[in-house]
PDB file of N, CA and C in Angstrom:
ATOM      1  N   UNK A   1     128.819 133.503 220.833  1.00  0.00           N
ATOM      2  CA  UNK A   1     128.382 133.278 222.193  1.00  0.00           C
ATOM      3  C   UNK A   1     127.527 134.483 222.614  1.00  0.00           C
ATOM      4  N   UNK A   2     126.772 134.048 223.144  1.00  0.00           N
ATOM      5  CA  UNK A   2     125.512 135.111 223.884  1.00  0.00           C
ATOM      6  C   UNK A   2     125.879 135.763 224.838  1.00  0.00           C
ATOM      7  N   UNK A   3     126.067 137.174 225.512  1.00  0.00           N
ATOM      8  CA  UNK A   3     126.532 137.461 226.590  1.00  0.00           C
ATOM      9  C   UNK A   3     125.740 138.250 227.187  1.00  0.00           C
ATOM     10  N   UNK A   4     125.361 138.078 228.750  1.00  0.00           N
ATOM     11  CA  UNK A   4     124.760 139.035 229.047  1.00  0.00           C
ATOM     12  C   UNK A   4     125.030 139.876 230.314  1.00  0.00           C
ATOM     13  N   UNK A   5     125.175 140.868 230.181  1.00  0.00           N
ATOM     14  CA  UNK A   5     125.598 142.479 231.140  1.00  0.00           C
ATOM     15  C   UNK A   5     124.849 143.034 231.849  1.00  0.00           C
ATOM     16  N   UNK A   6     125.056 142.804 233.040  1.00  0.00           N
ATOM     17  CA  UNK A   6     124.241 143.873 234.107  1.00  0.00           C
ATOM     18  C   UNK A   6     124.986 144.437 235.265  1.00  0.00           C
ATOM     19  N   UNK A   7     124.255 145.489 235.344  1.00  0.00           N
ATOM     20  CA  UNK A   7     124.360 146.562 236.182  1.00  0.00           C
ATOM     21  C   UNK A   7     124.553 147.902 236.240  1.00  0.00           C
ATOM     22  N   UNK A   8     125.060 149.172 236.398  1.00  0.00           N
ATOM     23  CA  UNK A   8     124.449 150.221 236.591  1.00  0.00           C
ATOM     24  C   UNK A   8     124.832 150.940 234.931  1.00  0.00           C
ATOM     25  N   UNK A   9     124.303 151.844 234.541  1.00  0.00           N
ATOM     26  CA  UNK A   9     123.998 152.203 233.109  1.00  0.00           C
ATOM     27  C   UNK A   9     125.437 152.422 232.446  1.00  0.00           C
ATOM     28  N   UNK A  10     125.969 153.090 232.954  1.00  0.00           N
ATOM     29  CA  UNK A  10     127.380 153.262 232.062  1.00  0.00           C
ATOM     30  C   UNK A  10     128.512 151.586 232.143  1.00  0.00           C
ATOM     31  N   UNK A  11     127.939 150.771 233.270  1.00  0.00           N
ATOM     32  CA  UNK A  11     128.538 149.255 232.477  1.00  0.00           C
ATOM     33  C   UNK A  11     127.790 148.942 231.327  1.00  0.00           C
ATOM     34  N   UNK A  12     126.580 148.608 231.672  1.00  0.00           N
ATOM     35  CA  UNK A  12     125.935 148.070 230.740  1.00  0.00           C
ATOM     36  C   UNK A  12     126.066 148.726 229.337  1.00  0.00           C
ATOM     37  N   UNK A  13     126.400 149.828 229.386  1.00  0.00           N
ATOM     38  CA  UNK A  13     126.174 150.509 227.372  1.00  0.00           C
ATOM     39  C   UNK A  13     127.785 150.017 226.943  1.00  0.00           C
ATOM     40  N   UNK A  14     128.685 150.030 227.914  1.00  0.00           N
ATOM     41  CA  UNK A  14     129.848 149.824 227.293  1.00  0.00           C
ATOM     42  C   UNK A  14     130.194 148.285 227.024  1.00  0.00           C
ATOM     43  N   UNK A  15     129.289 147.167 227.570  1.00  0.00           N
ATOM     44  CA  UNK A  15     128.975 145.795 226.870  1.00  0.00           C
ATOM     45  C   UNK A  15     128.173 146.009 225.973  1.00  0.00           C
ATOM     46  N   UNK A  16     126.976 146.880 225.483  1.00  0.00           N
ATOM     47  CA  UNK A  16     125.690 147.165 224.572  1.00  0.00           C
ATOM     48  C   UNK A  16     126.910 147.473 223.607  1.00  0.00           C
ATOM     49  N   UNK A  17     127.903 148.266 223.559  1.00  0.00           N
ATOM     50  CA  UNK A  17     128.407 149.088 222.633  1.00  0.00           C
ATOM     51  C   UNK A  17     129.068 147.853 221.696  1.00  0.00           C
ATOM     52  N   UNK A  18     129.400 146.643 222.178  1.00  0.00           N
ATOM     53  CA  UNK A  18     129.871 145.279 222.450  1.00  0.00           C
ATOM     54  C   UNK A  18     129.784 144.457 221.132  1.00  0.00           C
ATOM     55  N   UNK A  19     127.646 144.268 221.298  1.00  0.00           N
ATOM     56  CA  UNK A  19     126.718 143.950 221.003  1.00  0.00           C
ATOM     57  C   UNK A  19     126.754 142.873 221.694  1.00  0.00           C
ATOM     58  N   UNK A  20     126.310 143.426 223.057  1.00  0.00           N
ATOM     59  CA  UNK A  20     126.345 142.082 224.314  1.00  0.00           C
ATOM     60  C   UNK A  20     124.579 142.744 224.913  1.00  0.00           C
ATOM     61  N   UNK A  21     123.934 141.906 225.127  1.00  0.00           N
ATOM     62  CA  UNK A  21     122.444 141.927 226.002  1.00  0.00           C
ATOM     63  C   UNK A  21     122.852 142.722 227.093  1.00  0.00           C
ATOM     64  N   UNK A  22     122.260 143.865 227.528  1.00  0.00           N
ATOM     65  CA  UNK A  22     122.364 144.781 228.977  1.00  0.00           C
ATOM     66  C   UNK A  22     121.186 144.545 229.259  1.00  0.00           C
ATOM     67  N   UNK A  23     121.508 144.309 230.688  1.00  0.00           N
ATOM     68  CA  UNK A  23     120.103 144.682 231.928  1.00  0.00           C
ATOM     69  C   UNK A  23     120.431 145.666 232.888  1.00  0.00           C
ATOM     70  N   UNK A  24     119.604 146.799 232.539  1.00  0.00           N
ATOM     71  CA  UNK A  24     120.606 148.283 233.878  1.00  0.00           C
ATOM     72  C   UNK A  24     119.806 148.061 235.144  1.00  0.00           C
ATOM     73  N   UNK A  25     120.431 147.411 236.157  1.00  0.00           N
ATOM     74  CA  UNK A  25     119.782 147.179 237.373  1.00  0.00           C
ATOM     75  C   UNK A  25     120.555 147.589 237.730  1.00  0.00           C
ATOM     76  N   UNK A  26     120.427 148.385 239.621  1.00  0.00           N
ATOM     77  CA  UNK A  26     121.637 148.536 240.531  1.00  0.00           C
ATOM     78  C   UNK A  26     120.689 147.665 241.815  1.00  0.00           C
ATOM     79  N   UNK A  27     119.836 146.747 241.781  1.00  0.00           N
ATOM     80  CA  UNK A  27     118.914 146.312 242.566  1.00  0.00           C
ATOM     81  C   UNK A  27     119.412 144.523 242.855  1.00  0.00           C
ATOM     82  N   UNK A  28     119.947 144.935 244.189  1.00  0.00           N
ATOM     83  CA  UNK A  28     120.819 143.407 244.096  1.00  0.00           C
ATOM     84  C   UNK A  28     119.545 142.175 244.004  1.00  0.00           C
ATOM     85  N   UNK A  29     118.097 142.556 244.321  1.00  0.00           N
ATOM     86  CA  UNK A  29     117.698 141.293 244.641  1.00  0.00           C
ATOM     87  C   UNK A  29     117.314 140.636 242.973  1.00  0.00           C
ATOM     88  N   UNK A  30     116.838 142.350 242.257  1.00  0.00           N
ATOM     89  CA  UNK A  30     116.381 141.683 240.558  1.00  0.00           C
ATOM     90  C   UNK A  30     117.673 141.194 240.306  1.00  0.00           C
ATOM     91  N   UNK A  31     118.729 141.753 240.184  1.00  0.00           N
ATOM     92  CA  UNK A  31     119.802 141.167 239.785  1.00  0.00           C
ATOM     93  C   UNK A  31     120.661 139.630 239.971  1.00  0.00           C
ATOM     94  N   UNK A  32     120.029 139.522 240.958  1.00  0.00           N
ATOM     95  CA  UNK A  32     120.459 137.870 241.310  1.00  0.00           C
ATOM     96  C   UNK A  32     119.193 137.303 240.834  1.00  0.00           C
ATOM     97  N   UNK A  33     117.836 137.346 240.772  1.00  0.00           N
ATOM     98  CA  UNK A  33     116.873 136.818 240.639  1.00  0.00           C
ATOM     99  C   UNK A  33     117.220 136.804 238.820  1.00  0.00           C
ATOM    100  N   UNK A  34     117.424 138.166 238.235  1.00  0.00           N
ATOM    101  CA  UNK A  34     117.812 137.570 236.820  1.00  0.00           C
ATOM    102  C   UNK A  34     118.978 136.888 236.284  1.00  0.00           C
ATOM    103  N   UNK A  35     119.875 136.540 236.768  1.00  0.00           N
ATOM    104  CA  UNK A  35     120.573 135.389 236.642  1.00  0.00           C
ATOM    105  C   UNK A  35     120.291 134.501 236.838  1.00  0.00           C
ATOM    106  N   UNK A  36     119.158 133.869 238.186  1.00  0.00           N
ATOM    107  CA  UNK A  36     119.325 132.545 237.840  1.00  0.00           C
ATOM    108  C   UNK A  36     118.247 132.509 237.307  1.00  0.00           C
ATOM    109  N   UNK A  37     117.080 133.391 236.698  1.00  0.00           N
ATOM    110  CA  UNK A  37     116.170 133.219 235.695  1.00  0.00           C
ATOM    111  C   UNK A  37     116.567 133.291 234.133  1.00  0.00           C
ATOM    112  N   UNK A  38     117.762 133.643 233.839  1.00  0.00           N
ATOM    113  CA  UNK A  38     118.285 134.071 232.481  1.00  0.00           C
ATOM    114  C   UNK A  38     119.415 133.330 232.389  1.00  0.00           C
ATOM    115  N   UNK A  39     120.121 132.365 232.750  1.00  0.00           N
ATOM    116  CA  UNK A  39     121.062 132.202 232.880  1.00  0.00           C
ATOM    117  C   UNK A  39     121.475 130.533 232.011  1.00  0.00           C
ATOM    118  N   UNK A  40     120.667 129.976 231.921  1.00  0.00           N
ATOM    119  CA  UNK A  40     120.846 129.224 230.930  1.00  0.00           C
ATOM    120  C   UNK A  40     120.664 129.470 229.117  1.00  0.00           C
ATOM    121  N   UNK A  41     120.444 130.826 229.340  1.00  0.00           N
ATOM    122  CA  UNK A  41     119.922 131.209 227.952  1.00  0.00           C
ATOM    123  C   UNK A  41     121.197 131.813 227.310  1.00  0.00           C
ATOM    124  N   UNK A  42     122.524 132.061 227.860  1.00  0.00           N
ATOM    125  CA  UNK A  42     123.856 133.002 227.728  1.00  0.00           C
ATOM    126  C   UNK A  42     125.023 132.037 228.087  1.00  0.00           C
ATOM    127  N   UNK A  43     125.782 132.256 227.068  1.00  0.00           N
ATOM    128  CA  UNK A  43     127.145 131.729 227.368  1.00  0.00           C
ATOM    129  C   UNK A  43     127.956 132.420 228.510  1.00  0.00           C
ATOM    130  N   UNK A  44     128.138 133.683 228.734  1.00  0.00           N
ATOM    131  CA  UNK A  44     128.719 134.548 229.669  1.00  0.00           C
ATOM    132  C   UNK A  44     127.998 135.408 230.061  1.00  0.00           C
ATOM    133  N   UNK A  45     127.784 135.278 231.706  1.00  0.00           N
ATOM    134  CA  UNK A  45     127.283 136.734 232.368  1.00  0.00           C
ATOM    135  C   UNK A  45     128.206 137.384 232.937  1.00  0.00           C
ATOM    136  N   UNK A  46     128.095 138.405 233.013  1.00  0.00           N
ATOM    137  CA  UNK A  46     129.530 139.760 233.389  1.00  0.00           C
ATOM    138  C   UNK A  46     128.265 140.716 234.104  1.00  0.00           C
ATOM    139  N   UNK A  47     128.892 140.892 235.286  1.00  0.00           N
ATOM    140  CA  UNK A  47     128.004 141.953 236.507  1.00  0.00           C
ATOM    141  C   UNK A  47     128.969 142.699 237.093  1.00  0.00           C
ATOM    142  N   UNK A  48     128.551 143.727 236.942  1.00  0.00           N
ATOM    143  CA  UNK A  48     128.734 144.958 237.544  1.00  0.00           C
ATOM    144  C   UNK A  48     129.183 145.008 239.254  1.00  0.00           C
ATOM    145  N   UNK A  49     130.682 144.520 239.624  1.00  0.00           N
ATOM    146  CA  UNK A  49     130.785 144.634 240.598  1.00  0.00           C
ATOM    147  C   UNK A  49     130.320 145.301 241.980  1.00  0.00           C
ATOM    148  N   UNK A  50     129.557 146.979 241.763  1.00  0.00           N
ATOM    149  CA  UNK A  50     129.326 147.829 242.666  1.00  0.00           C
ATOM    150  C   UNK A  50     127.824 147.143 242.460  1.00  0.00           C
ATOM    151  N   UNK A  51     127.425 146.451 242.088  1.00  0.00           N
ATOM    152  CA  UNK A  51     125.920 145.974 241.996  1.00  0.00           C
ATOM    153  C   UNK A  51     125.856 144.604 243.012  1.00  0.00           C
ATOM    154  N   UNK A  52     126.652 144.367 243.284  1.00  0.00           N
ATOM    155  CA  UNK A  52     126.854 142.782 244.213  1.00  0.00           C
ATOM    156  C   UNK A  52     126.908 143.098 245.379  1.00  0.00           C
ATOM    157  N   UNK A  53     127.425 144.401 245.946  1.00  0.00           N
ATOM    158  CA  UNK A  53     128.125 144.625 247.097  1.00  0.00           C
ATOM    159  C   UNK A  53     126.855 143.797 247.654  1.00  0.00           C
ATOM    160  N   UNK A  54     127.559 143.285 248.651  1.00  0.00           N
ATOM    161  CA  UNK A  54     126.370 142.182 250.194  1.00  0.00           C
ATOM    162  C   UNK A  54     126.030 141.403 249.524  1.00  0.00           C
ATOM    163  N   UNK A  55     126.156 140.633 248.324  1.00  0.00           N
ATOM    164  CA  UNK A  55     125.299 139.109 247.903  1.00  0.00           C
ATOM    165  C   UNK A  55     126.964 138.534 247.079  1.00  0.00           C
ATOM    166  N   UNK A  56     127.738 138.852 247.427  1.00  0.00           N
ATOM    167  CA  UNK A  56     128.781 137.857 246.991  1.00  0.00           C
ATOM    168  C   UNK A  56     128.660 136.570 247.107  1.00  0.00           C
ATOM    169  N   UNK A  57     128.632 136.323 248.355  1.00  0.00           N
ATOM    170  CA  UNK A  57     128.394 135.103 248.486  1.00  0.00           C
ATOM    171  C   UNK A  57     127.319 134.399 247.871  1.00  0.00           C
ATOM    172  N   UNK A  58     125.830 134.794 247.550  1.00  0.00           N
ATOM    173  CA  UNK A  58     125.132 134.099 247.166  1.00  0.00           C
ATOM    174  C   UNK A  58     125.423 133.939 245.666  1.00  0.00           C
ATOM    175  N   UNK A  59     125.504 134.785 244.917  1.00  0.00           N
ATOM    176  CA  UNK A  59     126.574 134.993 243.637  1.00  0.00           C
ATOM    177  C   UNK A  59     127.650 133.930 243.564  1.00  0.00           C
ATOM    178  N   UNK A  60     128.952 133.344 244.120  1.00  0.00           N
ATOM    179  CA  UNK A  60     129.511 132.561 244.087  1.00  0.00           C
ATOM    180  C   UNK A  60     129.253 131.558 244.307  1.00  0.00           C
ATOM    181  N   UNK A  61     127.965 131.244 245.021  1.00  0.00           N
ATOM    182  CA  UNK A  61     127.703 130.093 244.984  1.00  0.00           C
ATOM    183  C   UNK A  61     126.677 129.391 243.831  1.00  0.00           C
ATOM    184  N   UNK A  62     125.650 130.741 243.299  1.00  0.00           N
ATOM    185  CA  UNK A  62     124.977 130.180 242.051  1.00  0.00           C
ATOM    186  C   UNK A  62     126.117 130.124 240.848  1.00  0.00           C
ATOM    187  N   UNK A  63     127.177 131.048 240.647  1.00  0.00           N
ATOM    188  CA  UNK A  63     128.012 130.293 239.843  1.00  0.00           C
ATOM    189  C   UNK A  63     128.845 129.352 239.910  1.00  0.00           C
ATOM    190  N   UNK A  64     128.120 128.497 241.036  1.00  0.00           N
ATOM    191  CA  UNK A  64     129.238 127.026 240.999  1.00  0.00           C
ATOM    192  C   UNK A  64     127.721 125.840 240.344  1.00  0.00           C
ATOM    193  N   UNK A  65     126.439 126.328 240.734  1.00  0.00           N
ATOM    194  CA  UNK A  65     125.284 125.471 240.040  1.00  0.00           C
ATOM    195  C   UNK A  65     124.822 125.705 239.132  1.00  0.00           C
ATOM    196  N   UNK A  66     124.924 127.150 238.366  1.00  0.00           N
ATOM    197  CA  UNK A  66     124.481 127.188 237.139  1.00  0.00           C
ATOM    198  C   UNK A  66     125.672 126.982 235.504  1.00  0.00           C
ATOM    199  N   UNK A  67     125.579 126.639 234.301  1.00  0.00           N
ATOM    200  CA  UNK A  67     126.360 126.659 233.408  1.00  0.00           C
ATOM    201  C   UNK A  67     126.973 127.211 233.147  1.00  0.00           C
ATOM    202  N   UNK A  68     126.621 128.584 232.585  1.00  0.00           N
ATOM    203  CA  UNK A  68     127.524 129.577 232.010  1.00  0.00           C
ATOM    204  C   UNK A  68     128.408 130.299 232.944  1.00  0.00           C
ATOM    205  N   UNK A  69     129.569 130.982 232.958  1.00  0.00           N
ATOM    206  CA  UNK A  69     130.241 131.655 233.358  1.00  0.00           C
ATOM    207  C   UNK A  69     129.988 132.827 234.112  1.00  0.00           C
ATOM    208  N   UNK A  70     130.117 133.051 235.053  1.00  0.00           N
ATOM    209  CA  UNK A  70     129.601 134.521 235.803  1.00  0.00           C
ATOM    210  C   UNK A  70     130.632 135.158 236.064  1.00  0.00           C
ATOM    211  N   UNK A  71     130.763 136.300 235.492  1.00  0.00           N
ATOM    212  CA  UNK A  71     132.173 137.195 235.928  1.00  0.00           C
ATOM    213  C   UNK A  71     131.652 138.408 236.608  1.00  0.00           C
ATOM    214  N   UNK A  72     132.263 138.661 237.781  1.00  0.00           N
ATOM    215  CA  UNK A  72     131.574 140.319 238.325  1.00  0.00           C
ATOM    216  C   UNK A  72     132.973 140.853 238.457  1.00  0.00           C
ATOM    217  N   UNK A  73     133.128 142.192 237.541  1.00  0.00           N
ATOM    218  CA  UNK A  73     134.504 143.152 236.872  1.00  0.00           C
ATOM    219  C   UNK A  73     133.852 144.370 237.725  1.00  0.00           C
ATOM    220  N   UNK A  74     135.047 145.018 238.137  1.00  0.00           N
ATOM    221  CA  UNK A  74     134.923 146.307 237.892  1.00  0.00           C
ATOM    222  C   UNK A  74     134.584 146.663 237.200  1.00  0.00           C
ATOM    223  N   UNK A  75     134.001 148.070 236.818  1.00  0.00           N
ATOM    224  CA  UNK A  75     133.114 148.470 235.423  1.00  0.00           C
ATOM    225  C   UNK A  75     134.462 148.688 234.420  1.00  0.00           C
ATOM    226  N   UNK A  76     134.224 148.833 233.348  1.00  0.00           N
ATOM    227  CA  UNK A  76     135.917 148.776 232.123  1.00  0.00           C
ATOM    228  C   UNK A  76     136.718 149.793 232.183  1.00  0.00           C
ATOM    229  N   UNK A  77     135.608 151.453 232.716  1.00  0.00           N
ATOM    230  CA  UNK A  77     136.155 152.679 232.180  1.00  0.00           C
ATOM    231  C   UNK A  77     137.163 152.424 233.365  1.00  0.00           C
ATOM    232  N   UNK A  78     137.088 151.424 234.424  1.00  0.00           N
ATOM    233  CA  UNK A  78     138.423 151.558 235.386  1.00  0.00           C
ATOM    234  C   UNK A  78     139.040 150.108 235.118  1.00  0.00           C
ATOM    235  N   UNK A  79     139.257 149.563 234.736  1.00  0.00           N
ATOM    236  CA  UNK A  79     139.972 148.541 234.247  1.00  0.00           C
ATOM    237  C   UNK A  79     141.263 149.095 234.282  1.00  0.00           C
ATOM    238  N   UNK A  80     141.877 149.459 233.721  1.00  0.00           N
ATOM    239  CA  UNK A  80     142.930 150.085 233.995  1.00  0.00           C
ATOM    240  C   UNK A  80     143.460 150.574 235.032  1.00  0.00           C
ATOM    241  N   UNK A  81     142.727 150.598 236.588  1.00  0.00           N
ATOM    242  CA  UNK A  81     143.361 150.955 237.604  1.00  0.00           C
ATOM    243  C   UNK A  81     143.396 148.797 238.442  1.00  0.00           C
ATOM    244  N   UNK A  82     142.356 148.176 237.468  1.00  0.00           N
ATOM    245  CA  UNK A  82     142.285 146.823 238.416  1.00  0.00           C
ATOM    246  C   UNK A  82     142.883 145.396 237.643  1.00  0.00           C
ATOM    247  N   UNK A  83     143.658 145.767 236.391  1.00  0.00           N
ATOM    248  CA  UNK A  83     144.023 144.606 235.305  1.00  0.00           C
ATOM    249  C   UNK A  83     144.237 143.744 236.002  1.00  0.00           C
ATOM    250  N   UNK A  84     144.872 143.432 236.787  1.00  0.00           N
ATOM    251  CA  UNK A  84     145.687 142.378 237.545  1.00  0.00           C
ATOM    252  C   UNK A  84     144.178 141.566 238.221  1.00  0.00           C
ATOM    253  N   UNK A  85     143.501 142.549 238.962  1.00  0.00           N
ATOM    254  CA  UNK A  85     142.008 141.936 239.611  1.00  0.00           C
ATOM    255  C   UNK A  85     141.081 141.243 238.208  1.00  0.00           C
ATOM    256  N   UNK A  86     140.895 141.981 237.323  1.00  0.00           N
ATOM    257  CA  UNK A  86     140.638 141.461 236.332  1.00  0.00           C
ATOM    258  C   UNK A  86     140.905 140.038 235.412  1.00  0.00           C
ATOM    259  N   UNK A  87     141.950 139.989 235.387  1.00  0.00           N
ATOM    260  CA  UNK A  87     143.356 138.647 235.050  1.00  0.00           C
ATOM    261  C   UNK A  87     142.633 138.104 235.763  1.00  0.00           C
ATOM    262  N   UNK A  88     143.149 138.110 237.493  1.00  0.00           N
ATOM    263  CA  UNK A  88     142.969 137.045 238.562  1.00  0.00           C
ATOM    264  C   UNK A  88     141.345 136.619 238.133  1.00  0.00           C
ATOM    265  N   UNK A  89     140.254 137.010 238.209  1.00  0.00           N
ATOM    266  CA  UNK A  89     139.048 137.058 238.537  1.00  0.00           C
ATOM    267  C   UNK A  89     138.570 136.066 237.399  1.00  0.00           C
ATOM    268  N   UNK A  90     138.950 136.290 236.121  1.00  0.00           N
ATOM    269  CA  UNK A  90     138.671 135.575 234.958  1.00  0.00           C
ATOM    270  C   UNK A  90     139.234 133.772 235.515  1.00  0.00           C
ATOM    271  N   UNK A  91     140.619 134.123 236.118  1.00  0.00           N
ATOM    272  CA  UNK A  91     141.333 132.842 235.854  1.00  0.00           C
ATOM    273  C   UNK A  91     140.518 131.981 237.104  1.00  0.00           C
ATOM    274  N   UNK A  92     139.766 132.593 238.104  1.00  0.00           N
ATOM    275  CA  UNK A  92     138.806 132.151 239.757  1.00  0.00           C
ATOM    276  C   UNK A  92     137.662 131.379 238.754  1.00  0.00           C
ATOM    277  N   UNK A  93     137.258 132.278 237.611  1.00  0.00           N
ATOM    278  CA  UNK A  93     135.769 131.670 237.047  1.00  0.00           C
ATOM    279  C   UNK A  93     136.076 130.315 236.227  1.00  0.00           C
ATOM    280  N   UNK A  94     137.334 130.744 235.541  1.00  0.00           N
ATOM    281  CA  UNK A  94     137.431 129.536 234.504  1.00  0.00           C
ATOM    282  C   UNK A  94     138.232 128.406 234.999  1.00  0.00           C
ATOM    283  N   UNK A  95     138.825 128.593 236.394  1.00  0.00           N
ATOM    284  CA  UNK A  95     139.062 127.370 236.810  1.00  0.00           C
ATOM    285  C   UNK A  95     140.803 127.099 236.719  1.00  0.00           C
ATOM    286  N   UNK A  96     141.331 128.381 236.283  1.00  0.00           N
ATOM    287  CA  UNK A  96     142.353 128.333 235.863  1.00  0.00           C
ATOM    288  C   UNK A  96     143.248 128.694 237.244  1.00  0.00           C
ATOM    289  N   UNK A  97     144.511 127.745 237.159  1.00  0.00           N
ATOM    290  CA  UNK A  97     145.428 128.626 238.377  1.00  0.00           C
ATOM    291  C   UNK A  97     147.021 128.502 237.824  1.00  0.00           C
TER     292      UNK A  97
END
């Protein structure tokens, strides 16, 4: 599966490190504009939570019209302070409850 990663440089290398596609944007408008321009081309997009702040909403709503999966994580090196947000967030995308 194709995956592709954006947002600010130390997410993106630690999906690169992956061998997942990075785009280092912290620019909410490229960043929504490259999802729904890239977004049929990837099985999973994963964004950089601190990169969304103020377009959530438009974000949740292109991942209810486009295919692939959109996950926006905390960046990983803190994963460990948000597992549980993490868990939950996966199970919001995939539909799972």
């Amino acid at each position: 599966m194709k995956v592709l990663a954006i947002g600010s440089e130390k997410f993106v290398t630690f999906f690169r490190l992956l061998g997942f596609v990075g785009v280092e944007s912290e620019d909410k408008n490229e960043v929504f504009n490259r999802i729904k321009s890239s977004a049929s081309s990837y099985g999973l997009i994963v964004i950089d939570r601190s990169v969304v702040k103020g377009i959530e909403n438009e974000i949740n709503e292109l991942s209810m019209r486009v295919e692939p999966p959109i996950l926006v994580l905390d960046p990983p090196y803190k994963v460990y302070e948000t597992a549980a947000s993490v868990e939950s967030e996966v199970k919001r995308v995939m539909k799972v409850f």
